[in-house]
N, C-alpha and C. Protein backbone atom coordinates (compact mmCIF):
# COMPACT_ATOMS: atom_id res chain seq x y z
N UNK A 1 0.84 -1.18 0.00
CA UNK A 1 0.00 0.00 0.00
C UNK A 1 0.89 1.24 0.00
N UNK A 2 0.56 2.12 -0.59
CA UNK A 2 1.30 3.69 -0.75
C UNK A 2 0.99 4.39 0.42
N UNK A 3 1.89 4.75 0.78
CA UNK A 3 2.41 5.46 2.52
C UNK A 3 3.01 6.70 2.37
N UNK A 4 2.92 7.79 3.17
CA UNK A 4 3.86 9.05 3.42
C UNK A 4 4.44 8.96 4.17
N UNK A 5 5.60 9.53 5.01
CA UNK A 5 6.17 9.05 5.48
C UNK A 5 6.48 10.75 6.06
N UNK A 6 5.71 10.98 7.41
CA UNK A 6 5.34 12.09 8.14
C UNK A 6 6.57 12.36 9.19
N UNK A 7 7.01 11.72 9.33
CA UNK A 7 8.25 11.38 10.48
C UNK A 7 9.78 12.16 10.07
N UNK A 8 9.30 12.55 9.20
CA UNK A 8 11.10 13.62 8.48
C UNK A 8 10.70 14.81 9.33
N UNK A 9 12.01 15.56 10.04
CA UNK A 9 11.78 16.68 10.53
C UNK A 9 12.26 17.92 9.60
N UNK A 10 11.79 18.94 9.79
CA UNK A 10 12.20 20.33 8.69
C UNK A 10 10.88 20.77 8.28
N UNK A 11 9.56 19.89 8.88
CA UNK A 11 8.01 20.78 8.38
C UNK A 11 7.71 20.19 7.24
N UNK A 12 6.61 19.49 7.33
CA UNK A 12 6.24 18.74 6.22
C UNK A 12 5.46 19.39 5.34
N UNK A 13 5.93 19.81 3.91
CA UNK A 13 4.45 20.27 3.04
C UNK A 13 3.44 19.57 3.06
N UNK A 14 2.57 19.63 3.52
CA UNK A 14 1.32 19.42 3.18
C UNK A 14 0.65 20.04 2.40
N UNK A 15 -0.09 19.52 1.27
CA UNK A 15 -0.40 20.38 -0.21
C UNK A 15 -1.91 19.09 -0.46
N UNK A 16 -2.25 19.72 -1.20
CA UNK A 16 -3.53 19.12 -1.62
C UNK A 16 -3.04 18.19 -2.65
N UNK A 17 -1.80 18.44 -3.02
CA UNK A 17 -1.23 17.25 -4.15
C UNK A 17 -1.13 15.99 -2.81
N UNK A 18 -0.51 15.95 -1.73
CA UNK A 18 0.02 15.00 -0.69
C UNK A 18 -1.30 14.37 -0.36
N UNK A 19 -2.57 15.14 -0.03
CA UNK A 19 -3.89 14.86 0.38
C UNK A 19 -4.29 14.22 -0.64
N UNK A 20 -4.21 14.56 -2.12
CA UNK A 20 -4.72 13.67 -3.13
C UNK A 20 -4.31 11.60 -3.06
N UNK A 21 -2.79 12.04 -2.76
CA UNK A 21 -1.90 10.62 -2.79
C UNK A 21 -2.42 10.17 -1.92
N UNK A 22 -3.17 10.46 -0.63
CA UNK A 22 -3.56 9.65 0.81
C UNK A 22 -4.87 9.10 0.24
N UNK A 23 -5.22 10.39 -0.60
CA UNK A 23 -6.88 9.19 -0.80
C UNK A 23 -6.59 8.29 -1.49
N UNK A 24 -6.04 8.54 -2.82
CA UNK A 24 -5.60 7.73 -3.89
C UNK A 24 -5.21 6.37 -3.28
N UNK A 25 -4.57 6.26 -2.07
CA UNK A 25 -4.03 4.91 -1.24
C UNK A 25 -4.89 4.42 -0.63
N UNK A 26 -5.61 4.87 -0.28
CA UNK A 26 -6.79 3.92 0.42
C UNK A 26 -8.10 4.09 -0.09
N UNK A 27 -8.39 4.83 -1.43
CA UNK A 27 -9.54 3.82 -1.93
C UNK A 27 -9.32 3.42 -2.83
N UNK A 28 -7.69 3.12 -3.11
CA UNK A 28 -7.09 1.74 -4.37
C UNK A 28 -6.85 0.47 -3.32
N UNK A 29 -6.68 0.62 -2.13
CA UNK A 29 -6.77 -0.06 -1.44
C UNK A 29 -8.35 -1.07 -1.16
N UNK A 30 -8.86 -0.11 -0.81
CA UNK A 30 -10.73 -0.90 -0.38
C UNK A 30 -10.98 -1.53 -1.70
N UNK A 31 -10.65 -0.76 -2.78
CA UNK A 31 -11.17 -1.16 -3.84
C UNK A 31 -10.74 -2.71 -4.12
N UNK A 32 -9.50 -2.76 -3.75
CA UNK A 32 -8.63 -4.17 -3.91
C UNK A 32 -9.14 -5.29 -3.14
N UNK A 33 -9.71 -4.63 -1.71
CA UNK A 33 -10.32 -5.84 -0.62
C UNK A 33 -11.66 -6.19 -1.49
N UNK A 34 -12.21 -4.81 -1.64
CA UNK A 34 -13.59 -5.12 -2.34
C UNK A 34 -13.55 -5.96 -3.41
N UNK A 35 -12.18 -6.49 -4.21
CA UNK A 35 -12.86 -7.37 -5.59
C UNK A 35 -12.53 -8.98 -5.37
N UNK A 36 -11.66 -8.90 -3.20
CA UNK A 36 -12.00 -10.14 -3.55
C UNK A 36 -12.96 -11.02 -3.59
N UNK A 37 -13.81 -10.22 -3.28
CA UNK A 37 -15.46 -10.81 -3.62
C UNK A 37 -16.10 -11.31 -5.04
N UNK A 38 -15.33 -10.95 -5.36
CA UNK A 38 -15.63 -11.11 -6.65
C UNK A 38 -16.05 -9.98 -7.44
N UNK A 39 -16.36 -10.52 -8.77
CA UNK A 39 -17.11 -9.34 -9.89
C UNK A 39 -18.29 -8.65 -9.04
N UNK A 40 -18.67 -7.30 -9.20
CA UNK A 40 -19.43 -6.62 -8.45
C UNK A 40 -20.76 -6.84 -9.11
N UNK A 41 -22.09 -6.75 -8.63
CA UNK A 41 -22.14 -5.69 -7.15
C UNK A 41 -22.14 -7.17 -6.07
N UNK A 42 -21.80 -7.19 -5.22
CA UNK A 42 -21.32 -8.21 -4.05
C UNK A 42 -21.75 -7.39 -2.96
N UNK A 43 -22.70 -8.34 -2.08
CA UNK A 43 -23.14 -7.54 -0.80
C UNK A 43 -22.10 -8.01 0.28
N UNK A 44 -21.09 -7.08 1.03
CA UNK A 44 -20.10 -7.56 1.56
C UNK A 44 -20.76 -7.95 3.08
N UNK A 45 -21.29 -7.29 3.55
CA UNK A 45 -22.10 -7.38 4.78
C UNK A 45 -23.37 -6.49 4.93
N UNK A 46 -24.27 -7.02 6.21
CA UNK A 46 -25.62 -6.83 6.07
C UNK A 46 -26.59 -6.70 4.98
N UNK A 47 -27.25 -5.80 4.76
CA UNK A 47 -28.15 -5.55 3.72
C UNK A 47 -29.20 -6.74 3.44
N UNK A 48 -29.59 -7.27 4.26
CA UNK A 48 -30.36 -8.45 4.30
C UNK A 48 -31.85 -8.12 4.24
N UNK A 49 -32.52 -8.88 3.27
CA UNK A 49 -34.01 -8.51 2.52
C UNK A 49 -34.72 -8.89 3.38
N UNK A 50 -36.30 -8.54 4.32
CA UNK A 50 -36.82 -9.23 5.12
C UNK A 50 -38.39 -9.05 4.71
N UNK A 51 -39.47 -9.29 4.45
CA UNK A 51 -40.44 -8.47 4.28
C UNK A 51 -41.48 -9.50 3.34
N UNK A 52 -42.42 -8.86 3.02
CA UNK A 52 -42.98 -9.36 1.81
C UNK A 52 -43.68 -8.28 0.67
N UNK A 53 -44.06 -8.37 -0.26
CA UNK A 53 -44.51 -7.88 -0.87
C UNK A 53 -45.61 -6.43 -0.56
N UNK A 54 -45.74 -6.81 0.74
CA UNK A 54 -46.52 -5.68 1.31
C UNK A 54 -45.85 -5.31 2.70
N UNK A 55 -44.88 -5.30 2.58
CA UNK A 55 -43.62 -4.30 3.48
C UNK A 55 -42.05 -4.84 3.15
N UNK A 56 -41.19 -4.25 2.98
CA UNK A 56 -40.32 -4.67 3.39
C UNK A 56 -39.00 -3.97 4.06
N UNK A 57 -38.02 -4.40 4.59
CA UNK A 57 -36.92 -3.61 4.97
C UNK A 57 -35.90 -4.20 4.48
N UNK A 58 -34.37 -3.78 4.55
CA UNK A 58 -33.12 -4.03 4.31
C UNK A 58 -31.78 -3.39 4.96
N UNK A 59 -31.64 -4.34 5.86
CA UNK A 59 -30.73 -3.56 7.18
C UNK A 59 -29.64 -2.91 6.16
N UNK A 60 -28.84 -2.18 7.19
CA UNK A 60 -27.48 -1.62 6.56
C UNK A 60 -26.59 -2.50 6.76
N UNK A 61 -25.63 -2.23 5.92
CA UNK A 61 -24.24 -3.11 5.12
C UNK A 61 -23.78 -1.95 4.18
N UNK A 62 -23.11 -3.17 3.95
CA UNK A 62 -22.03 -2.61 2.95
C UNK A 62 -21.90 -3.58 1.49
N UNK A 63 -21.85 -2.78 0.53
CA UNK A 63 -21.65 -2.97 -1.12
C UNK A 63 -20.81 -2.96 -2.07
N UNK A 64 -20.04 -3.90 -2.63
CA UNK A 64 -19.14 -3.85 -3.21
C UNK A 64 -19.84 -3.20 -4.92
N UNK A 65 -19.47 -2.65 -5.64
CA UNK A 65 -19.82 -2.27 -6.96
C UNK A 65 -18.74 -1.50 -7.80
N UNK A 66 -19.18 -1.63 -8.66
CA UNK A 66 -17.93 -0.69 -10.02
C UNK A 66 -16.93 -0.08 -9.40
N UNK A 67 -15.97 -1.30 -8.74
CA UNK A 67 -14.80 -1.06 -8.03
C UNK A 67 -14.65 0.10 -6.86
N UNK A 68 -15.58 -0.31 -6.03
CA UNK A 68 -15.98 0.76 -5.02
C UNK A 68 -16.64 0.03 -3.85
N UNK A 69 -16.70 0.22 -2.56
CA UNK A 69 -16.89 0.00 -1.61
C UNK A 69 -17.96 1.07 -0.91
N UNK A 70 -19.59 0.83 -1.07
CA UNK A 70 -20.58 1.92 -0.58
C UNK A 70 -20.54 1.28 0.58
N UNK A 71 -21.08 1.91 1.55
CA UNK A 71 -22.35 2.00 2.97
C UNK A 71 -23.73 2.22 2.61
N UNK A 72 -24.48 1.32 3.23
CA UNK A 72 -26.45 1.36 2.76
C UNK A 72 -26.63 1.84 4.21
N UNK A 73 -27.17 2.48 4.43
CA UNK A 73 -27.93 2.65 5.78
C UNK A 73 -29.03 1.76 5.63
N UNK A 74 -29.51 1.10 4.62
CA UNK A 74 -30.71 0.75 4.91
C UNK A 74 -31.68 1.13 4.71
N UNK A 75 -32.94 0.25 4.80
CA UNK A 75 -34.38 0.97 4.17
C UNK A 75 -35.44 0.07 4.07
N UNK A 76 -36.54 0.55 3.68
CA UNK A 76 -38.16 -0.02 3.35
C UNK A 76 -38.63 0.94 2.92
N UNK A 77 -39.96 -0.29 2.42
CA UNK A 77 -41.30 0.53 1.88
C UNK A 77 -42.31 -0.28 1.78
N UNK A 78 -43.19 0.13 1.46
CA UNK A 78 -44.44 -0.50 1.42
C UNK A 78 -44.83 -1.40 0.11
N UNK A 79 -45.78 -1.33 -0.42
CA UNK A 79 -46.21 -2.26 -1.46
C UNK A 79 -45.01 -2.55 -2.59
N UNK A 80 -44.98 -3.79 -2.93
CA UNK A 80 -43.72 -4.45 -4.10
C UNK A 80 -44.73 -4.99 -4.97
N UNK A 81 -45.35 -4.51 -5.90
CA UNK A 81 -46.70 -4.85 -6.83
C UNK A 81 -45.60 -5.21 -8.41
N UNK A 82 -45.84 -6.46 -8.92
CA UNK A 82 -45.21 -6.35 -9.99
C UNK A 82 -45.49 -5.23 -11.02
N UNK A 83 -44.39 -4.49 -11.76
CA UNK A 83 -43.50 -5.12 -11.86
C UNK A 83 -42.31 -4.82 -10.81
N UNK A 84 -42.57 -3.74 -10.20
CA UNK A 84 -41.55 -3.06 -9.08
C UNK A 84 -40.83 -4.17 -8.10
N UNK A 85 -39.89 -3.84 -7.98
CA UNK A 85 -38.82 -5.01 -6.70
C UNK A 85 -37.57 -3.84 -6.07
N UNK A 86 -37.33 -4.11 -5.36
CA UNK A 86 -36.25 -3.84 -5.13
C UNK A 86 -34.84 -3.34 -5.08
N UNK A 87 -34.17 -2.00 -5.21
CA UNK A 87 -33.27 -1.33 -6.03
C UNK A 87 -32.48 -0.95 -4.85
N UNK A 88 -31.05 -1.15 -5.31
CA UNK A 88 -30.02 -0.35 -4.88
C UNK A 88 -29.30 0.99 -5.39
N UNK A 89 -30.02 2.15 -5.38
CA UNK A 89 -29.66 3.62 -5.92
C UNK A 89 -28.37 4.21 -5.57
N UNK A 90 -27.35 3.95 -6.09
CA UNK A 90 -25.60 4.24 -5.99
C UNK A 90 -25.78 5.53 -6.33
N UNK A 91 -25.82 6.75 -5.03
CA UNK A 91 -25.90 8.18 -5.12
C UNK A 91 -24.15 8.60 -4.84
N UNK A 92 -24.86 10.04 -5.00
CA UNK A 92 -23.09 10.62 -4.43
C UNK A 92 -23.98 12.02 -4.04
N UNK A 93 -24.19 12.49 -2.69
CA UNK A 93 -24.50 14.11 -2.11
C UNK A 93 -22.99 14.72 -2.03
N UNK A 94 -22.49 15.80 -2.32
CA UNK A 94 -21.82 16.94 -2.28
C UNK A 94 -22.36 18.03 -1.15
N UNK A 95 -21.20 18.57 -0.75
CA UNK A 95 -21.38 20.10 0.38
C UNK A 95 -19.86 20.88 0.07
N UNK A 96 -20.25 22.00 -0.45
CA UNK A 96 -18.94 22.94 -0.63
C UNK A 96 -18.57 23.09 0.63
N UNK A 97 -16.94 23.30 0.63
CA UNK A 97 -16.22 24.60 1.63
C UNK A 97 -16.04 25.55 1.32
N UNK A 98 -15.93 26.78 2.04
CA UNK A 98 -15.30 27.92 1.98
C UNK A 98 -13.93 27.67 2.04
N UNK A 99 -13.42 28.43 0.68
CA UNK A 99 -12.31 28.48 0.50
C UNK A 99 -11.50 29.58 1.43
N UNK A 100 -10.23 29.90 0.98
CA UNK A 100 -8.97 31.12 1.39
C UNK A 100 -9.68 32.08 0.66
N UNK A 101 -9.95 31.79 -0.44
CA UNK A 101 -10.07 33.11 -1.61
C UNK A 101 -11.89 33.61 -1.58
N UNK A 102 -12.23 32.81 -0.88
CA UNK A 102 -13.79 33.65 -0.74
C UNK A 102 -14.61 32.29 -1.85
N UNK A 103 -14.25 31.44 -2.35
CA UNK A 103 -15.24 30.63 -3.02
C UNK A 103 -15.87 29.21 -2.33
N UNK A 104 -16.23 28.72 -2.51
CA UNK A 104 -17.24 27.60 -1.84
C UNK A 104 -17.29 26.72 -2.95
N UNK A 105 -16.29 25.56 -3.65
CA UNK A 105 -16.79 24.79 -4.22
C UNK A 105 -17.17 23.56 -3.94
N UNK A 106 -18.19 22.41 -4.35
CA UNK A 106 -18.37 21.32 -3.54
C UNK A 106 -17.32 20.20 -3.77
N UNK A 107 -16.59 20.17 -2.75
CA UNK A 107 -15.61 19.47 -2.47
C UNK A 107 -15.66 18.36 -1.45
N UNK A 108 -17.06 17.98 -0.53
CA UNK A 108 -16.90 17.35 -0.04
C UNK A 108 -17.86 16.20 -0.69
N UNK A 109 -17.16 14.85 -1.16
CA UNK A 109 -18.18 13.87 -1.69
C UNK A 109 -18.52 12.53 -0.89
N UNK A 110 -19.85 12.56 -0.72
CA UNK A 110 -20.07 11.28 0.35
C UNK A 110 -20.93 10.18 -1.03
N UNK A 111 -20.68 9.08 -1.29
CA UNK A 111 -21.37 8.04 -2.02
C UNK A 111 -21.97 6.88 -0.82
N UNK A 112 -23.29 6.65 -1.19
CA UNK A 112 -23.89 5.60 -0.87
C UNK A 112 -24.58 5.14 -1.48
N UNK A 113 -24.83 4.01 -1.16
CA UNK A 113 -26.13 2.80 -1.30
C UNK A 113 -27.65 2.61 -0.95
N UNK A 114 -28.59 3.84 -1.42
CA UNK A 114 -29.75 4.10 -0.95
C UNK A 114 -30.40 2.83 -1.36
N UNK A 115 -31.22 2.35 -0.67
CA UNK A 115 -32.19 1.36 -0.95
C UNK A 115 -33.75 2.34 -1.44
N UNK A 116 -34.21 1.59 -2.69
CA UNK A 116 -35.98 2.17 -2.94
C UNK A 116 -36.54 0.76 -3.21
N UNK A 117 -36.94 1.38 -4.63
CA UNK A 117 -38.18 0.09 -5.04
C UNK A 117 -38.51 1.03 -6.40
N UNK A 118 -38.67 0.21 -7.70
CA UNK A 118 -39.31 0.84 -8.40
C UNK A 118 -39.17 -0.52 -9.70
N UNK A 119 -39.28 0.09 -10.44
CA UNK A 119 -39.74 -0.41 -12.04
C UNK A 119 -37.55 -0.72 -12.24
N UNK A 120 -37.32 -1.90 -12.29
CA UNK A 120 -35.74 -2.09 -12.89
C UNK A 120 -35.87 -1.40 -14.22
N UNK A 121 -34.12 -1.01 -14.19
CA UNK A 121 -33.66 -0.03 -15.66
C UNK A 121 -33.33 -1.14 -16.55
N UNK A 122 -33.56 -0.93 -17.78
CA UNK A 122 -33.18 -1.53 -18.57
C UNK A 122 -33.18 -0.75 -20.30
N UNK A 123 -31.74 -0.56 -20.49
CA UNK A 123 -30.66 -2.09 -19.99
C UNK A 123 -30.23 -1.66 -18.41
N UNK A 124 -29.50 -2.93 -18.02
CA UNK A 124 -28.80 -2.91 -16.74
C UNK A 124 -28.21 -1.43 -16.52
N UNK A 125 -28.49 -0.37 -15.45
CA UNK A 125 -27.36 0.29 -14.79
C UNK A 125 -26.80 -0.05 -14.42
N UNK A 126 -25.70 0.92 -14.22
CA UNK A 126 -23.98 0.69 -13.40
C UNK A 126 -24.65 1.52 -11.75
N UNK A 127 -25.63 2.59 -11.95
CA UNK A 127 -25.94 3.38 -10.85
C UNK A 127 -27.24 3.02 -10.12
N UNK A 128 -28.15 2.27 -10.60
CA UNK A 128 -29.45 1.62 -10.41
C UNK A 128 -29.32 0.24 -10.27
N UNK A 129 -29.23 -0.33 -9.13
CA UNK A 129 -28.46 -2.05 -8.72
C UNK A 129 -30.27 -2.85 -8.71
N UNK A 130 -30.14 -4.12 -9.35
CA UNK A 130 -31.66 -4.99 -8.44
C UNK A 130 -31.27 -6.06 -7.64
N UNK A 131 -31.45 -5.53 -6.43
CA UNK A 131 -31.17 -6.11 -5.55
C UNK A 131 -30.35 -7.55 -5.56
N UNK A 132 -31.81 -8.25 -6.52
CA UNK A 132 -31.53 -9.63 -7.06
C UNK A 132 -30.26 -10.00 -7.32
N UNK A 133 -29.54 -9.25 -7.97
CA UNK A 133 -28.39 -9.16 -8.84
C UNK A 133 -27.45 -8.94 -7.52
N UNK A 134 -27.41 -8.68 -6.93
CA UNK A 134 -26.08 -8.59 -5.81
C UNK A 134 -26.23 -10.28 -4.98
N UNK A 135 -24.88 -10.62 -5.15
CA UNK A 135 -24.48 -11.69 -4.92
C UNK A 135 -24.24 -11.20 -3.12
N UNK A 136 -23.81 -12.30 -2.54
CA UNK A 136 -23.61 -12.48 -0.87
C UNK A 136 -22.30 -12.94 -0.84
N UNK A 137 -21.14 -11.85 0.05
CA UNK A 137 -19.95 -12.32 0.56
C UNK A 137 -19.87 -11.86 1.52
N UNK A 138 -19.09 -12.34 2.75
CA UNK A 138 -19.20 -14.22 2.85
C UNK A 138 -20.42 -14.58 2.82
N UNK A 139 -20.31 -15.46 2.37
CA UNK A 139 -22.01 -16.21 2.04
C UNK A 139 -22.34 -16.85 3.53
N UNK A 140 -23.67 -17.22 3.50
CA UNK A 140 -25.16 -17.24 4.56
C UNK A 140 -24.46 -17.90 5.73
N UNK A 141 -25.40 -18.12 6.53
CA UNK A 141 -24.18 -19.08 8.21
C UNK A 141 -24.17 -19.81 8.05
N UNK A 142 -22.94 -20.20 9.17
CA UNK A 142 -22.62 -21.59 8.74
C UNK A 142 -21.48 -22.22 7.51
N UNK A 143 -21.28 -21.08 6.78
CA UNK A 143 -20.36 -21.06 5.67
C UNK A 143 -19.55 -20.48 5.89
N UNK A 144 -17.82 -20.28 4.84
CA UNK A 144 -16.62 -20.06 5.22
C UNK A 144 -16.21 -19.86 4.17
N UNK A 145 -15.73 -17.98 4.22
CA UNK A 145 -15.12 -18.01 2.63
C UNK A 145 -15.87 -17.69 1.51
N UNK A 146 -15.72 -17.93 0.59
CA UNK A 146 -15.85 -17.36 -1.03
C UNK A 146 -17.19 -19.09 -0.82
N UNK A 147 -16.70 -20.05 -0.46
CA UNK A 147 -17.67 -21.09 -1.27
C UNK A 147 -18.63 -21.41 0.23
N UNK A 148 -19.24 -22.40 -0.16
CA UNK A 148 -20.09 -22.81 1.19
C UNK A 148 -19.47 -24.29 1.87
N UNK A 149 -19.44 -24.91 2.80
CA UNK A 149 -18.78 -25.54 3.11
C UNK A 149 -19.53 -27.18 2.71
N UNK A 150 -18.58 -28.19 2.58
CA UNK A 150 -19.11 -29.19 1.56
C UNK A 150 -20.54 -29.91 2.94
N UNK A 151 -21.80 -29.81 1.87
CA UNK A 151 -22.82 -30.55 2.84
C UNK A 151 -22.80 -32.16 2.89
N UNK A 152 -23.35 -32.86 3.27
CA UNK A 152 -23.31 -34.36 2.95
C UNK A 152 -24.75 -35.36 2.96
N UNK A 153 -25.23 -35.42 2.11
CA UNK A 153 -26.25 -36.21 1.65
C UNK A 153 -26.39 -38.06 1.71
N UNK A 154 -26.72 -38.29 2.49
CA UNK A 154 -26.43 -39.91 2.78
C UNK A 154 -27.86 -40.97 1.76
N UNK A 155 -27.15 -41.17 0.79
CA UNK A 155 -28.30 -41.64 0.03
C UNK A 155 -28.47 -43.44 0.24
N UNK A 156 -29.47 -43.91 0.54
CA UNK A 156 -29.72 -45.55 0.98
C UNK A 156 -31.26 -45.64 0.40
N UNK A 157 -31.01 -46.13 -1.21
CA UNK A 157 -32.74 -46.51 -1.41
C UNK A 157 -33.18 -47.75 -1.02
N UNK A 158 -34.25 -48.02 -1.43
CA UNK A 158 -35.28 -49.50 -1.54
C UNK A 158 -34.06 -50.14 -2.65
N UNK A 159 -34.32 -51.71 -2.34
CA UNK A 159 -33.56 -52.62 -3.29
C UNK A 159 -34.56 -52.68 -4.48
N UNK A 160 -35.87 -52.33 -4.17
CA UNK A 160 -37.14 -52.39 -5.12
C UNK A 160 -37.18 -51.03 -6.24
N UNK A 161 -36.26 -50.04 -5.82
CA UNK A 161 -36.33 -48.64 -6.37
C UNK A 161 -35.07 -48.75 -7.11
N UNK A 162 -34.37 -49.31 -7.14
CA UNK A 162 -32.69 -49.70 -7.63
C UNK A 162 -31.65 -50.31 -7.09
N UNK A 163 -32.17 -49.77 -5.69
CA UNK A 163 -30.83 -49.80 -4.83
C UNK A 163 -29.60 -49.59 -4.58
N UNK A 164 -29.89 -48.13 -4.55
CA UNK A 164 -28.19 -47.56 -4.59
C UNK A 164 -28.01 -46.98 -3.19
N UNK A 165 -26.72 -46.84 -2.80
CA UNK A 165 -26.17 -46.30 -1.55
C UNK A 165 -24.92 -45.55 -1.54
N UNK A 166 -24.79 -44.79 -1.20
CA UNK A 166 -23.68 -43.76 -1.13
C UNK A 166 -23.53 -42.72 -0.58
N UNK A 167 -23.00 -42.09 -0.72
CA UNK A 167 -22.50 -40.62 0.29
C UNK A 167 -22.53 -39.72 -1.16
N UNK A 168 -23.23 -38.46 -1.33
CA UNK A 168 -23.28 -37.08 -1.67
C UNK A 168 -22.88 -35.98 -1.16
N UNK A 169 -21.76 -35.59 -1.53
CA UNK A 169 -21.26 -34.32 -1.14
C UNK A 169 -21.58 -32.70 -2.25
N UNK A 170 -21.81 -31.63 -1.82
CA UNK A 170 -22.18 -30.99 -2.48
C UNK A 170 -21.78 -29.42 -1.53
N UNK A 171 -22.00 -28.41 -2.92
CA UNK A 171 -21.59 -26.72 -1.38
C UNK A 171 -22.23 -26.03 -3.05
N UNK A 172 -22.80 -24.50 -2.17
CA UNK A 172 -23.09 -23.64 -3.38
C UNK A 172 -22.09 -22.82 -3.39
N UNK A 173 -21.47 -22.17 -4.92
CA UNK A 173 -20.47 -20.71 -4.07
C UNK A 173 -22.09 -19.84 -5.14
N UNK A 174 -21.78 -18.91 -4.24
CA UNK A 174 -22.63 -17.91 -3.98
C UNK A 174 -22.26 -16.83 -5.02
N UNK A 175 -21.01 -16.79 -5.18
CA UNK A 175 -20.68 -15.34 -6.09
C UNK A 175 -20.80 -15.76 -7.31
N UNK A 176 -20.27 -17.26 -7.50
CA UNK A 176 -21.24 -17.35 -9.26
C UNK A 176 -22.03 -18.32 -9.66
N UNK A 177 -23.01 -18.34 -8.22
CA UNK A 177 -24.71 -18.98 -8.67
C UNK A 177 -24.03 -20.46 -9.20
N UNK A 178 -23.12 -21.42 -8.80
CA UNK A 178 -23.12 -22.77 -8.86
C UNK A 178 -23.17 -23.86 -8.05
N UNK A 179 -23.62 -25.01 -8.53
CA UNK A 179 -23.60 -25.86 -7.44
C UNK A 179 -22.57 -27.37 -7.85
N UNK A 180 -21.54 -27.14 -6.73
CA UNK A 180 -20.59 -28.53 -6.56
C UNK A 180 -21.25 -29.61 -6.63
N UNK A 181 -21.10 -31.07 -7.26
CA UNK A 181 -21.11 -31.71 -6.79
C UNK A 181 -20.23 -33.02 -6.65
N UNK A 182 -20.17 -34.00 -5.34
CA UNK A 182 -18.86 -34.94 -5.36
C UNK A 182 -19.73 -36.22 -4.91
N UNK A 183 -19.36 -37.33 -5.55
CA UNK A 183 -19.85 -38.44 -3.98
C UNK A 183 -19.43 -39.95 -4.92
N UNK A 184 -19.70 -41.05 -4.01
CA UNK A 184 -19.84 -41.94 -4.12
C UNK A 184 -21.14 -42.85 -4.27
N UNK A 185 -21.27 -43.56 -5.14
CA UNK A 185 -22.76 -44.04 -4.90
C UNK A 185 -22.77 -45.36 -5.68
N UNK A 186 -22.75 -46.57 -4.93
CA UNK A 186 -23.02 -47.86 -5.71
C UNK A 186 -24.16 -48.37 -5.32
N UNK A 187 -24.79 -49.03 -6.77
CA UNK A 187 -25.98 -49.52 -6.98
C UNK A 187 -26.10 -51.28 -6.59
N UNK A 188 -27.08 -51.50 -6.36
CA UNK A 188 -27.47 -53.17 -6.21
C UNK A 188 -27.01 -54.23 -7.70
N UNK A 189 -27.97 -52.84 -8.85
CA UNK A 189 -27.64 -54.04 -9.66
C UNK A 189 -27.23 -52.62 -10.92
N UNK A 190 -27.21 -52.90 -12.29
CA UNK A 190 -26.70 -51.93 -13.17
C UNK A 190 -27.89 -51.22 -13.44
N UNK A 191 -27.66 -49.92 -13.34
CA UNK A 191 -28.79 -49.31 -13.96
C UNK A 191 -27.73 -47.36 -14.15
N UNK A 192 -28.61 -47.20 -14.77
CA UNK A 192 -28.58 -45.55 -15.45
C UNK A 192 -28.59 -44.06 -14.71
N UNK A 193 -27.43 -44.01 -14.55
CA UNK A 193 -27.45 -42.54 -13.90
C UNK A 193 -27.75 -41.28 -14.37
């Protein structure tokens, strides 16, 4: 990671060029944690859907997207009537300072993750998220990591149904919607898998 190195004595310039390099380092930084989630938009934490069609909420978390790391405070609303669902609105509010020289430009930029509801854009926005579309990292409890941890399925049929027996192993990963699967499984007599 890119560092200054404040500790030289003789008075450090500090310049808005030096302030530029500090941001520049740490949101090339987040940005870097943020993609190990994968391809965006990736819900890194909270933001969890609860509700039904005639209420819902979505705690705050945090959002990975177009190489960026938001905060959701969170949100609801009332009726979800097709075709309307669920949206993540990637804003940015501004507030000027007063400058030295008497001007006020808006220099201060805050981006978040508003939650609404409306009619999805199409085609896909980069600034208008559906919910749907944001993947879960780390994925649901009980899981570890990028994948889910291997489940185990103990399969023992009727000798009348085929008769097979074996062990099924299986895990979802979450960031690209697949499902593993591993196992062992021998049958009574030959038949068709």
């Amino acid at each position: 990671m890119n560092k200054v190195d404040f500790s030289q004595p003789g008075g450090f310039p500090l310049t808005q060029d030096t302030l530029g390099f500090l941001q520049s380092a740490y949101l090339d930084s987040f940005g870097g944690i943020g993609s190990v989630a994968g391809p965006g938009p990736v819900i890194l934490s909270g933001l969890v859907l609860t509700g039904t069609g005639f209420g819902y909420t979505v705690s705050a978390g945090w959002l990975y997207a177009n190489g960026e790391i938001f905060y959701s405070p969170g949100g609801g609303g009332g009726l979800l009537a097709f075709p309307n669902e669920v949206l993540i609105n990637l804003v940015e509010s501004v507030t000027p300072l007063s400058f030295f020289d008497g001007s006020a430009p808006n220099v201060i930029k805050v981006r978040t993750a508003a939650v609404t509801h409306g009619i999805p854009p199409s085609p896909p926005s980069t600034t208008l998220l559906r919910y749907n579309d944001c993947k879960r990292f780390p994925v649901a409890l009980g899981e570890v990591g990028r994948d889910a941890i291997w489940s185990t399925l103990t399969v023992n049929t009727l000798v009348a149904a085929g008769g097979v027996t074996g062990t099924i192993f299986y895990k979802k990963n979450h960031i690209t919607n697949t499902l593993q699967l591993k196992g062992t499984l021998h049958p009574s007599a030959p038949i068709n898998f």
